[in-house]
Protein backbone atom coordinates (compact mmCIF):
# COMPACT_ATOMS: atom_id res chain seq x y z
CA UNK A 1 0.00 0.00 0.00
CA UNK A 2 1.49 3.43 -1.25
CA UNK A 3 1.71 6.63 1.36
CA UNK A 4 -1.36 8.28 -0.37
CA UNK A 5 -3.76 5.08 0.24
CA UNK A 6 -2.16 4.76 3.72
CA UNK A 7 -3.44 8.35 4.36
CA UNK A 8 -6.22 8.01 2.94
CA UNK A 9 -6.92 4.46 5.13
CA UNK A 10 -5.89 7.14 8.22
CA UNK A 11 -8.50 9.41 7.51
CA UNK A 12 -10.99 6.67 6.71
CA UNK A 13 -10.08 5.52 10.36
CA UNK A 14 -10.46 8.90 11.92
CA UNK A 15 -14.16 9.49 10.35
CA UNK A 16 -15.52 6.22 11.89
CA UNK A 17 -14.49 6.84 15.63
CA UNK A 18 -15.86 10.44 15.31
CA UNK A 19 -18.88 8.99 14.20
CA UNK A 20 -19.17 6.40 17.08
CA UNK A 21 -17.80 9.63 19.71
CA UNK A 22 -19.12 12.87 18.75
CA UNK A 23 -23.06 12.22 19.41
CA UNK A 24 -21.26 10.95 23.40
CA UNK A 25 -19.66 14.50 23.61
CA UNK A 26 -23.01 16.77 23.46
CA UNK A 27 -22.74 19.12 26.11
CA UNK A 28 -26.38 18.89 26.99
CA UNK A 29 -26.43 14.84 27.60
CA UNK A 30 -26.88 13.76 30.98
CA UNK A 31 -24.64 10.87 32.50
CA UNK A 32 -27.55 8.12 32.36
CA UNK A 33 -28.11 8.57 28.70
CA UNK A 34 -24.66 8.73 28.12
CA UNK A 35 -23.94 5.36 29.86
CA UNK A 36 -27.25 3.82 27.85
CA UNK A 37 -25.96 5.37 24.27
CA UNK A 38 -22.32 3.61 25.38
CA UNK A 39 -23.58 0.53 25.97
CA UNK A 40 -25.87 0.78 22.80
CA UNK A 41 -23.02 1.19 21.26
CA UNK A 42 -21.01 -1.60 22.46
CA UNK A 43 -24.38 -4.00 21.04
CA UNK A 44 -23.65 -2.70 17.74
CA UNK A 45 -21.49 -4.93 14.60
CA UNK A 46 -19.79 -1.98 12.79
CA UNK A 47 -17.78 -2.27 8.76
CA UNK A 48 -14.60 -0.86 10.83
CA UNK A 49 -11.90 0.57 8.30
CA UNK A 50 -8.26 -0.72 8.13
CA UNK A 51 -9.93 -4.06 10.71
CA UNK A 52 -11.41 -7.28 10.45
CA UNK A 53 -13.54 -6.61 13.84
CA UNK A 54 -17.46 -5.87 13.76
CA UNK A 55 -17.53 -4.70 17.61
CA UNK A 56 -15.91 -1.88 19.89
CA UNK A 57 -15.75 -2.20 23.80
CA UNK A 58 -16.84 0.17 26.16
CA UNK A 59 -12.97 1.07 27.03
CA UNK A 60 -11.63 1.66 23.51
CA UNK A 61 -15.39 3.95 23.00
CA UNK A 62 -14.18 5.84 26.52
CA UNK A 63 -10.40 6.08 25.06
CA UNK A 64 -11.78 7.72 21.81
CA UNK A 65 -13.73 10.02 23.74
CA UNK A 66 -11.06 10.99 25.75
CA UNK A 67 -8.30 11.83 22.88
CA UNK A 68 -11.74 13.86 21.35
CA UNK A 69 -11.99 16.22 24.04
CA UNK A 70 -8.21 16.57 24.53
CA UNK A 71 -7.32 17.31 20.38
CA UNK A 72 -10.29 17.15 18.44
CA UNK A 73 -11.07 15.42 15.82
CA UNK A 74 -7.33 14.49 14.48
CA UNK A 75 -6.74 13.33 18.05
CA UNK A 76 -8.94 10.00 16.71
CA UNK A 77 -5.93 9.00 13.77
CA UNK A 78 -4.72 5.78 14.63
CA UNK A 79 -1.22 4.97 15.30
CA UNK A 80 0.42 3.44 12.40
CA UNK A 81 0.78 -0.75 12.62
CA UNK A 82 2.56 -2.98 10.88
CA UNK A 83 0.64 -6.52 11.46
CA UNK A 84 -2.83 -7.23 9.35
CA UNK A 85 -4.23 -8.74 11.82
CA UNK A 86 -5.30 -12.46 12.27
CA UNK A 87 -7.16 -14.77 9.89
CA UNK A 88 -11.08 -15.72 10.15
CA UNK A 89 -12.95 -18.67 9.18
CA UNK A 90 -15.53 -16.28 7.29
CA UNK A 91 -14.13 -14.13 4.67
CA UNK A 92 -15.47 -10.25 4.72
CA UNK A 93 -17.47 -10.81 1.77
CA UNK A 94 -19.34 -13.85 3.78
CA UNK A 95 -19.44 -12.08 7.18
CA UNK A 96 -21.16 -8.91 5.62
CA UNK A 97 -23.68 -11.38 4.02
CA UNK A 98 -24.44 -12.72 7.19
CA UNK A 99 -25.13 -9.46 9.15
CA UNK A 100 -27.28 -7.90 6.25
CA UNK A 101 -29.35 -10.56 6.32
CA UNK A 102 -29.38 -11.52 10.34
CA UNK A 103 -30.23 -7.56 10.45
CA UNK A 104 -32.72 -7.19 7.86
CA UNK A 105 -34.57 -10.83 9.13
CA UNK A 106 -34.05 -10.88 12.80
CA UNK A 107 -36.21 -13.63 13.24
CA UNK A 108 -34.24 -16.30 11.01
CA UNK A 109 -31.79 -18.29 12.92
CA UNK A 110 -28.12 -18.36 11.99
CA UNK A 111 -28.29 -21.78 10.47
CA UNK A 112 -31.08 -20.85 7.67
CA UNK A 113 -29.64 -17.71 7.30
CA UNK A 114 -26.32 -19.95 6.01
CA UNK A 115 -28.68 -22.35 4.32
CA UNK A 116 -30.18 -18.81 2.68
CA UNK A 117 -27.12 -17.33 1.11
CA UNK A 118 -25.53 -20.95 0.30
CA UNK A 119 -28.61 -21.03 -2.00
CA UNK A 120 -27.89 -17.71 -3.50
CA UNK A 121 -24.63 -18.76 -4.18
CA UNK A 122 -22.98 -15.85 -2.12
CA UNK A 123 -21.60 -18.78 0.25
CA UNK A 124 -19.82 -21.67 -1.80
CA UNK A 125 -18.38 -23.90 1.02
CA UNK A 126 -19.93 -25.18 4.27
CA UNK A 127 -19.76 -23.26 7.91
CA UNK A 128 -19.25 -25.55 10.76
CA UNK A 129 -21.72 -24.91 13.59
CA UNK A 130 -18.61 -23.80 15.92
CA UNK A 131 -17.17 -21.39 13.75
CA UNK A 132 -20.88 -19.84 12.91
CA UNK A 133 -21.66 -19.81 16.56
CA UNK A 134 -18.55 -17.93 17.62
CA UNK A 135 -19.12 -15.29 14.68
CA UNK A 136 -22.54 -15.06 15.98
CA UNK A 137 -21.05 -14.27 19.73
CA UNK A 138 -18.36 -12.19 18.67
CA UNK A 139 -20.73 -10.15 16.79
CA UNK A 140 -23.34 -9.49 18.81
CA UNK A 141 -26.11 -11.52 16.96
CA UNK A 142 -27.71 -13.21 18.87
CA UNK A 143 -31.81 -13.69 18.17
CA UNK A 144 -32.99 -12.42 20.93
CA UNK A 145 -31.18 -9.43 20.70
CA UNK A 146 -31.27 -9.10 17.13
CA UNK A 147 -35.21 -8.66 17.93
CA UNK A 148 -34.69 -6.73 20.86
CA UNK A 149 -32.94 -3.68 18.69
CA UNK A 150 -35.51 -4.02 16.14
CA UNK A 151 -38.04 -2.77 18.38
CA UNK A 152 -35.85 -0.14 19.63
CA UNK A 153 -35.83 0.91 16.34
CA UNK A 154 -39.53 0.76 15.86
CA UNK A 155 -39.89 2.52 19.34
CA UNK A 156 -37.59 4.89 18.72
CA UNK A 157 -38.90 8.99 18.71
CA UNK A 158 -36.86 12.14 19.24
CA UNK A 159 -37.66 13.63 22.47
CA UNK A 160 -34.99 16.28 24.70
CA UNK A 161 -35.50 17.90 27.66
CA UNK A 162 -33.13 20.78 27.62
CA UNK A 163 -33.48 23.86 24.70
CA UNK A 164 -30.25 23.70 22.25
CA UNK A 165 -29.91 19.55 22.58
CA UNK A 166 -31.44 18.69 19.75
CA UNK A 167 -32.02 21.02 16.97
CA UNK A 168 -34.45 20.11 13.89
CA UNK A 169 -33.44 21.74 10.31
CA UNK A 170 -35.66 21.67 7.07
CA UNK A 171 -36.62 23.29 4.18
CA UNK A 172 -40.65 23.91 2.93
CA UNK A 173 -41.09 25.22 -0.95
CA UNK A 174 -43.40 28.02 -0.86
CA UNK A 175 -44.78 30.55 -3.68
CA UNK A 176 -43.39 32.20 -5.96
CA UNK A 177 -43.01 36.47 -5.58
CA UNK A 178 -40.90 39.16 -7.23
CA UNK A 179 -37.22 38.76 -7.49
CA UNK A 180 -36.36 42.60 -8.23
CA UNK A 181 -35.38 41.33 -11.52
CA UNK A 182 -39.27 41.41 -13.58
CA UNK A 183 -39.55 37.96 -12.64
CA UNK A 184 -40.29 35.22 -9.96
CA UNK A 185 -39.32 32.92 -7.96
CA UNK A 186 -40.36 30.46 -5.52
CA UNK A 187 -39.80 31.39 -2.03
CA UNK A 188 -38.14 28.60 0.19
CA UNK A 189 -38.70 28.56 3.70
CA UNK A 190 -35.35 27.64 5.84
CA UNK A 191 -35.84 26.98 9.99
CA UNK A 192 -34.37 25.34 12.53
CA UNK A 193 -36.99 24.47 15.27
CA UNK A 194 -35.44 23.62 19.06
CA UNK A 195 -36.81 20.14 19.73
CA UNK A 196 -37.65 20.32 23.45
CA UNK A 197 -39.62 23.69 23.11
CA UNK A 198 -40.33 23.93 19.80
CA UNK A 199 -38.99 27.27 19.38
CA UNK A 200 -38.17 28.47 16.10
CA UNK A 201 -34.65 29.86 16.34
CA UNK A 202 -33.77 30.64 13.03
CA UNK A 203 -36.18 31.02 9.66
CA UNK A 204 -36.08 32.87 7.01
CA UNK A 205 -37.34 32.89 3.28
CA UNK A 206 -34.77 32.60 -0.01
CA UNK A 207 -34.86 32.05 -3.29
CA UNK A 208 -32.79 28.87 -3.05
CA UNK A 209 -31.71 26.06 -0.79
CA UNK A 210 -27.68 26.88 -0.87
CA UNK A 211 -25.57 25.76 2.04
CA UNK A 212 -24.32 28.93 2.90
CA UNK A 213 -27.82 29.79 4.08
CA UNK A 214 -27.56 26.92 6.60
CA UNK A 215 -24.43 27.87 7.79
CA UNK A 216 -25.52 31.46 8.44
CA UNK A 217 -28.44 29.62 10.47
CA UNK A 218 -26.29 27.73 12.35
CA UNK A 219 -24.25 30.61 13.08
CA UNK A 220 -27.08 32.85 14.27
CA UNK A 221 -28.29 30.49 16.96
CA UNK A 222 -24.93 29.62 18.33
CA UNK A 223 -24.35 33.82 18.26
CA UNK A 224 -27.54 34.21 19.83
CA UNK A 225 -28.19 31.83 21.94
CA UNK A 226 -25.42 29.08 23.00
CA UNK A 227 -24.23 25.69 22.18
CA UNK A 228 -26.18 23.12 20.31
CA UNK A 229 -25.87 19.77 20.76
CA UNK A 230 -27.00 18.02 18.28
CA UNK A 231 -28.25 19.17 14.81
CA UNK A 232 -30.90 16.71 12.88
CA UNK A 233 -31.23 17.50 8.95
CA UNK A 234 -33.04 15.63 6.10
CA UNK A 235 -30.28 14.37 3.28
CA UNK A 236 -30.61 17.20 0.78
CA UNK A 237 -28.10 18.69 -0.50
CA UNK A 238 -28.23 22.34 1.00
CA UNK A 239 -27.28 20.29 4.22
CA UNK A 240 -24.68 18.15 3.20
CA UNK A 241 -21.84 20.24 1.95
CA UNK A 242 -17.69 19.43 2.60
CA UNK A 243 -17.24 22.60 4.29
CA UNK A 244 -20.51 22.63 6.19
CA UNK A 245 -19.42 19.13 7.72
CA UNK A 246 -15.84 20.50 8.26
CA UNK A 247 -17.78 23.55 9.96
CA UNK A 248 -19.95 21.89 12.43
CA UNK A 249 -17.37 19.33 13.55
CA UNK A 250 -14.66 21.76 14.59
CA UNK A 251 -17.42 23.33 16.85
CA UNK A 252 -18.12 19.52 18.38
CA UNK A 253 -21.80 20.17 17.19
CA UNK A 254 -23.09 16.27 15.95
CA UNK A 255 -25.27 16.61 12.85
CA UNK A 256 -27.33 13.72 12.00
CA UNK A 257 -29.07 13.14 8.38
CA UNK A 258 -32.20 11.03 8.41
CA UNK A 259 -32.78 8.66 5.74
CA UNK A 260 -34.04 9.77 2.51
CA UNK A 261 -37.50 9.35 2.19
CA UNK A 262 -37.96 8.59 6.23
CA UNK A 263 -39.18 12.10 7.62
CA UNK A 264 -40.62 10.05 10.48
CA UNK A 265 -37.68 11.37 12.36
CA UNK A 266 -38.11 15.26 12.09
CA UNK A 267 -41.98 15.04 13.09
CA UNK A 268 -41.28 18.58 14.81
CA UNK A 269 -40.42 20.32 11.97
CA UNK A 270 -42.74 19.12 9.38
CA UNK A 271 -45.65 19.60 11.50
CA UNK A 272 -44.50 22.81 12.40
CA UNK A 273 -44.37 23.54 8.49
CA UNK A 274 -48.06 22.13 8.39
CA UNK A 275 -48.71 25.12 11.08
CA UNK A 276 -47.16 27.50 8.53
CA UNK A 277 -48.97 26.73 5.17
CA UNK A 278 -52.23 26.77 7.13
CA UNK A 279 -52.03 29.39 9.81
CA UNK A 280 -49.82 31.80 7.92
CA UNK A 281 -49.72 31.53 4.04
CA UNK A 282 -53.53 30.94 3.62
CA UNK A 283 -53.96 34.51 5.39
CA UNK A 284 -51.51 36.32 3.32
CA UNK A 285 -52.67 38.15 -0.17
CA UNK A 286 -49.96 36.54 -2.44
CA UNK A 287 -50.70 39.36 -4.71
CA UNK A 288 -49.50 41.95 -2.39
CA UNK A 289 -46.39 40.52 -1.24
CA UNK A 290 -43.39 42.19 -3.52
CA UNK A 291 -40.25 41.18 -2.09
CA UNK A 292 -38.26 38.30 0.09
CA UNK A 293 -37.41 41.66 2.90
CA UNK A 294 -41.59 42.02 3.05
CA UNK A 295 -41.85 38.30 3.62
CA UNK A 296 -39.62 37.82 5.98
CA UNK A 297 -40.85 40.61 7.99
CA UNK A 298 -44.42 39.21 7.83
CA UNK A 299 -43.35 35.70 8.74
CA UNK A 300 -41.08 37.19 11.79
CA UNK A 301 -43.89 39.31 12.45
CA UNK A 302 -46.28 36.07 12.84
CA UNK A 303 -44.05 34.14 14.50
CA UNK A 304 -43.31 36.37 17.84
CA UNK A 305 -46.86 37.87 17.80
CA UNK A 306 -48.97 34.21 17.14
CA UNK A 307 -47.01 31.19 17.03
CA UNK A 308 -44.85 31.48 19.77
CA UNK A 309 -47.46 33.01 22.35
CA UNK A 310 -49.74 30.07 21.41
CA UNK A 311 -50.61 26.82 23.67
CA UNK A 312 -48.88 24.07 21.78
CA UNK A 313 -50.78 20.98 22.41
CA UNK A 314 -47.83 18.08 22.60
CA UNK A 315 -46.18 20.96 25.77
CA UNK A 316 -49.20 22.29 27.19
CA UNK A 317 -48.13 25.95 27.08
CA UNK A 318 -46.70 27.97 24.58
CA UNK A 319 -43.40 27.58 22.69
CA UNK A 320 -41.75 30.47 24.46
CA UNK A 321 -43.02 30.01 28.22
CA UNK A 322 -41.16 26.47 27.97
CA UNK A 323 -38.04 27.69 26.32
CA UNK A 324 -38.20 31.05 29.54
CA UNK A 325 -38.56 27.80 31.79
CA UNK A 326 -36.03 25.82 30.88
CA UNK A 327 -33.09 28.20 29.55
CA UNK A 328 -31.36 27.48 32.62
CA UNK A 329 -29.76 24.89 31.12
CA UNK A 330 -28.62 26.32 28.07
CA UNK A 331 -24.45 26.01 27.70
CA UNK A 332 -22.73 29.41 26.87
CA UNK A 333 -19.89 29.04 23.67
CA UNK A 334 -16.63 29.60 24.95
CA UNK A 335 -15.69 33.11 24.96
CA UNK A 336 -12.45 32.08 23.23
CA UNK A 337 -13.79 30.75 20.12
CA UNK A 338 -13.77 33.50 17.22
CA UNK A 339 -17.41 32.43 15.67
CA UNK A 340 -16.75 34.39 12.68
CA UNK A 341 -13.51 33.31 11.40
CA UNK A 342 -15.26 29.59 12.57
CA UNK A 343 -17.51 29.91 9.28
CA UNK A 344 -14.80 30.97 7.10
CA UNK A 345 -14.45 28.07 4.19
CA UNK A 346 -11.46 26.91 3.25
CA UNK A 347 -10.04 26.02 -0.14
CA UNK A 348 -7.23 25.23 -2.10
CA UNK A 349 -6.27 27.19 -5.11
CA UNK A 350 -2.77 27.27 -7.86
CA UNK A 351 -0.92 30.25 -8.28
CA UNK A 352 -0.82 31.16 -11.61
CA UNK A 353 2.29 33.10 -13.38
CA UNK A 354 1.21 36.35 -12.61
CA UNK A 355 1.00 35.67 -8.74
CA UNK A 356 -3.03 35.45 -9.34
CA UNK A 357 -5.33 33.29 -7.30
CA UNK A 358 -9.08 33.25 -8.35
CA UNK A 359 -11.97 32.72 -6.15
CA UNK A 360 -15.52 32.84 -6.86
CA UNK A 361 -14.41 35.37 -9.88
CA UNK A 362 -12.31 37.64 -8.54
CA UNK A 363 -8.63 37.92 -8.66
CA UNK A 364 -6.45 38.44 -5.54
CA UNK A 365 -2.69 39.13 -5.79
CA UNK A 366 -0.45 36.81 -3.47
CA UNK A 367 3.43 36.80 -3.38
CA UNK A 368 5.17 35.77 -6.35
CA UNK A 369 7.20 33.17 -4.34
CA UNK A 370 4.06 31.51 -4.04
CA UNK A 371 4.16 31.23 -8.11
CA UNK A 372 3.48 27.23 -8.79
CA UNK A 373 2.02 26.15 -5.52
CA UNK A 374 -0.69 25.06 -4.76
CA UNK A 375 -2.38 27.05 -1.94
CA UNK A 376 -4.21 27.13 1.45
CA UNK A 377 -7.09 29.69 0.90
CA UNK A 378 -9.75 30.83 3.71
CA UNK A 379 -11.92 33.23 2.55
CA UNK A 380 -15.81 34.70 4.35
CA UNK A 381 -18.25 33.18 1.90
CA UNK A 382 -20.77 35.88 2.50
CA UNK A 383 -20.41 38.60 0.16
CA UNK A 384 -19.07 41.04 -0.50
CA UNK A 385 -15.83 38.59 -1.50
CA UNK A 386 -13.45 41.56 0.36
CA UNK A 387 -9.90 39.55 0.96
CA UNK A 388 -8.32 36.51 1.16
CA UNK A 389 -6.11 34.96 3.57
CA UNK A 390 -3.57 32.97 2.37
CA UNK A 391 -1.54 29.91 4.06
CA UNK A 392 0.86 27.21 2.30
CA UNK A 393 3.24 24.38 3.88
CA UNK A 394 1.97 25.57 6.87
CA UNK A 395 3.06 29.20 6.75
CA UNK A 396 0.61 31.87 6.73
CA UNK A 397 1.18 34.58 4.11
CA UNK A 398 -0.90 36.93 5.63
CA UNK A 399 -4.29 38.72 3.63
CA UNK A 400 -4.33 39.42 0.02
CA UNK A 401 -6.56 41.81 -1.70
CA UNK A 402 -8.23 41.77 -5.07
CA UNK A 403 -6.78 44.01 -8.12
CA UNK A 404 -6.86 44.95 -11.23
CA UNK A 405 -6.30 41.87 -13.60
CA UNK A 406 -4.92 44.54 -16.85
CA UNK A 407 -2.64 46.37 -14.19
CA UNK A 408 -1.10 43.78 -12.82
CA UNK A 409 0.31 42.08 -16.16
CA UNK A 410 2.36 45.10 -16.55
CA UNK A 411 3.93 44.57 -13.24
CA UNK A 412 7.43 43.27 -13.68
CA UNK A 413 8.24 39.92 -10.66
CA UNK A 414 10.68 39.05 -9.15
CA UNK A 415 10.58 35.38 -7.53
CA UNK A 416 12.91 36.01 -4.58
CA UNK A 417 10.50 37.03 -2.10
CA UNK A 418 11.40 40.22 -0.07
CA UNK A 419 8.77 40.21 2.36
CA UNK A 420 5.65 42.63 0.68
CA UNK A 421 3.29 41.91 -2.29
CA UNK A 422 5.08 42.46 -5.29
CA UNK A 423 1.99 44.96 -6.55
CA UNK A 424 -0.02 47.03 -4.34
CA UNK A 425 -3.44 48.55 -5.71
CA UNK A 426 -3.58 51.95 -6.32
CA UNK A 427 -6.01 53.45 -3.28
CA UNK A 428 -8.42 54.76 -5.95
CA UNK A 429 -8.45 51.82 -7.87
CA UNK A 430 -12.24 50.46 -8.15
CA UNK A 431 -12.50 46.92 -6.29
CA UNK A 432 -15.03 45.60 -9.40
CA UNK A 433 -12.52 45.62 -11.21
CA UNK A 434 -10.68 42.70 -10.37
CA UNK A 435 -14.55 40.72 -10.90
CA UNK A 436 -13.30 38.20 -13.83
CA UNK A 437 -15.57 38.45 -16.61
């Protein structure tokens, strides 16, 4: 195996035991449910990267948790090994068979389930009963409990106690209205609704479903109001961007996506958005509404005034008299955290001849030593697109600015680097200018 598929194997590694660890490192989960989701845990058969094992103890889940809290997420790369670890009397190919089937009929026994896939041809040799029964053990697959989790699963609803512990995110199409173009478009509703009080923290109306939008949701409530714990999103795309992902994790918030077409999960939120089409949109004169900024102002306007200062029938009192009640609880962020520069995206981007790096169509000048490289970039993705900072091999170059792409291929380089930009805009040179066209 070659460095770059041994990194790769690393990171593969890393990903899996911040899945298993994050959702045990909400700040808002009390020590019972954090011993039951542990030992939930421990009943589980996992695909583990880089290992032939299906099952993690309650030690190594405690010892990932541990380097978590202490570095973060890279504190979860493994230590590099040498050995491959020890042959098994079921191949991987078999042993996945097995547990896809054992999961998706708990009620077969082990024996037909070998009988099963023999048929199918996806098992071409005979299992002796010892080896299947110590698969079975190992594993964790054992009838009983194979039909025990399947009514957990069945059972299972989203409830919290505490405001910010569980945070429900959708999207809801609405009409269409004036774009301040001569057309329209169809306005999409964005919110994030707090489970336990069914607050609506953040919603707005937009004219799409981008990412960004999420992220300045996300932001909002953690400016706002505190921590979140965890944050539970359908599987479209607005919510399942790189740098989103990259976004929440460094703030140790654990974002769940539910299965597609299983909204059985976020209950909260779509009958909230039953609330909306009936309660607010059938009142409002679609005819009269001009712009998103009148929308919006409406729909805040509603929400403050009649939806939150209504009895909600699952709490018994209204939305904001239970959030007043139980903000006690609520977890301050750390003062040390810069939010802003926390929803910065990063990039990478190649310097081109003229000491150029493009991003989202405009032009930035960077230091001509940098000519060749390929660059760390991290940029605010709200606009206006003002500067740049720029990192590489670990260095930070400092901020770059854009400029003016005709002006600067008259400037003459020099590739020894002597500390400052090799072309400095003129103070009254127009920033649209470096736009590429």
């Amino acid at each position: 195996m070659n460095q770059e598929k041994k990194n790769r194997l690393r990171e593969q590694i890393r990903d899996f035991r911040y899945s298993v660890v994050a959702e045990l490192c909400n700040p808002y989960i009390e020590k019972d449910e954090k011993l039951r989701l542990t030992k939930e845990k421990c009943g589980r058969t996992y695909e583990i990267p880089g290992s032939k094992k299906t099952s993690i103890t309650t030690d190594t889940i405690k010892n990932w948790e541990r380097k978590y809290r202490l570095y973060g997420k890279d504190g979860l790369f493994p230590k590099v090994r040498e050995d491959r670890g020890r042959p098994r009397s079921i191949d991987d190919v078999e042993a996945q068979a097995i547990i896809d089937l054992l999961e998706k009929k708990p009620e077969m026994t082990a024996s037909s389930v070998i009988k099963e896939l023999q048929k199918r041809g996806v098992i071409t040799r005979n299992v002796s009963r010892s080896s299947l029964s110590r698969f079975i053990d190992a594993n964790n697959l054992k009838k009983k409990d194979r039909i025990r989790q399947k009514e957990d699963k069945q059972q299972l609803r989203f409830g919290f106690e505490h405001p910010l512990q569980c945070i429900q995110s959708d999207a809801m199409h609405g009409f269409p209205i004036p774009d301040g173009t001569g057309r329209k478009k169809k306005a999409i509703l964005l919110v994030f609704i707090d489970d336990a009080t069914r607050r609506i923290l953040y919603g707005r109306f937009a004219f799409s479903e981008k990412s960004i939008l999420f992220e300045n949701g996300i932001h909002h409530i953690l400016a706002t109001f505190g921590k979140i714990g965890i944050l539970y999103t359908d599987n479209g795309s607005t919510f399942v961007s790189n740098q989103t992902q990259r976004i929440v994790e460094s703030l140790g918030i654990h974002l769940i996506h539910s299965r597609p077409y299983k909204p059985q999960g976020r209950g909260k939120v779509e009958r909230f958005f039953r609330t909306v089409r009936e309660c607010f949109l059938r009142n409002l004169n679609q005819c009269e509404i001009q712009s998103l900024e009148q929308l919006n102002h409406l729909f805040s306007k509603w929400l403050n005034l009649e939806y939150h200062r209504n009895i909600h029938s699952a709490l018994g009192t209204t939305p904001i008299e239970t959030w007043i009640s139980k903000s006690g609880n609520i977890k301050k962020m750390d003062p040390f955290i810069e939010l802003d520069k926390a929803f910065h995206h990063q990039i990478k981007r190649k310097v081109y001849t003229d000491s150029i790096v493009s991003v989202l169509g405009t032009a930035f000048q960077v230091p001509s030593i940098l000519i060749g490289k390929k660059v760390d970039v991290t940029y605010n993705p709200n606009p206006p697109l003002l500067s740049i900072n720029v990192s590489w091999n670990g260095k930070d170059y400092g901020e770059a600015k854009p400029v003016d792409i005709y002006a600067n291929r008259k400037i003459k380089r020099n590739r020894e680097f002597s500390g400052e930009l090799d072309f400095v805009p003129d103070n009254n040179m127009s920033i649209e200018s470096g736009v590429l066209l």
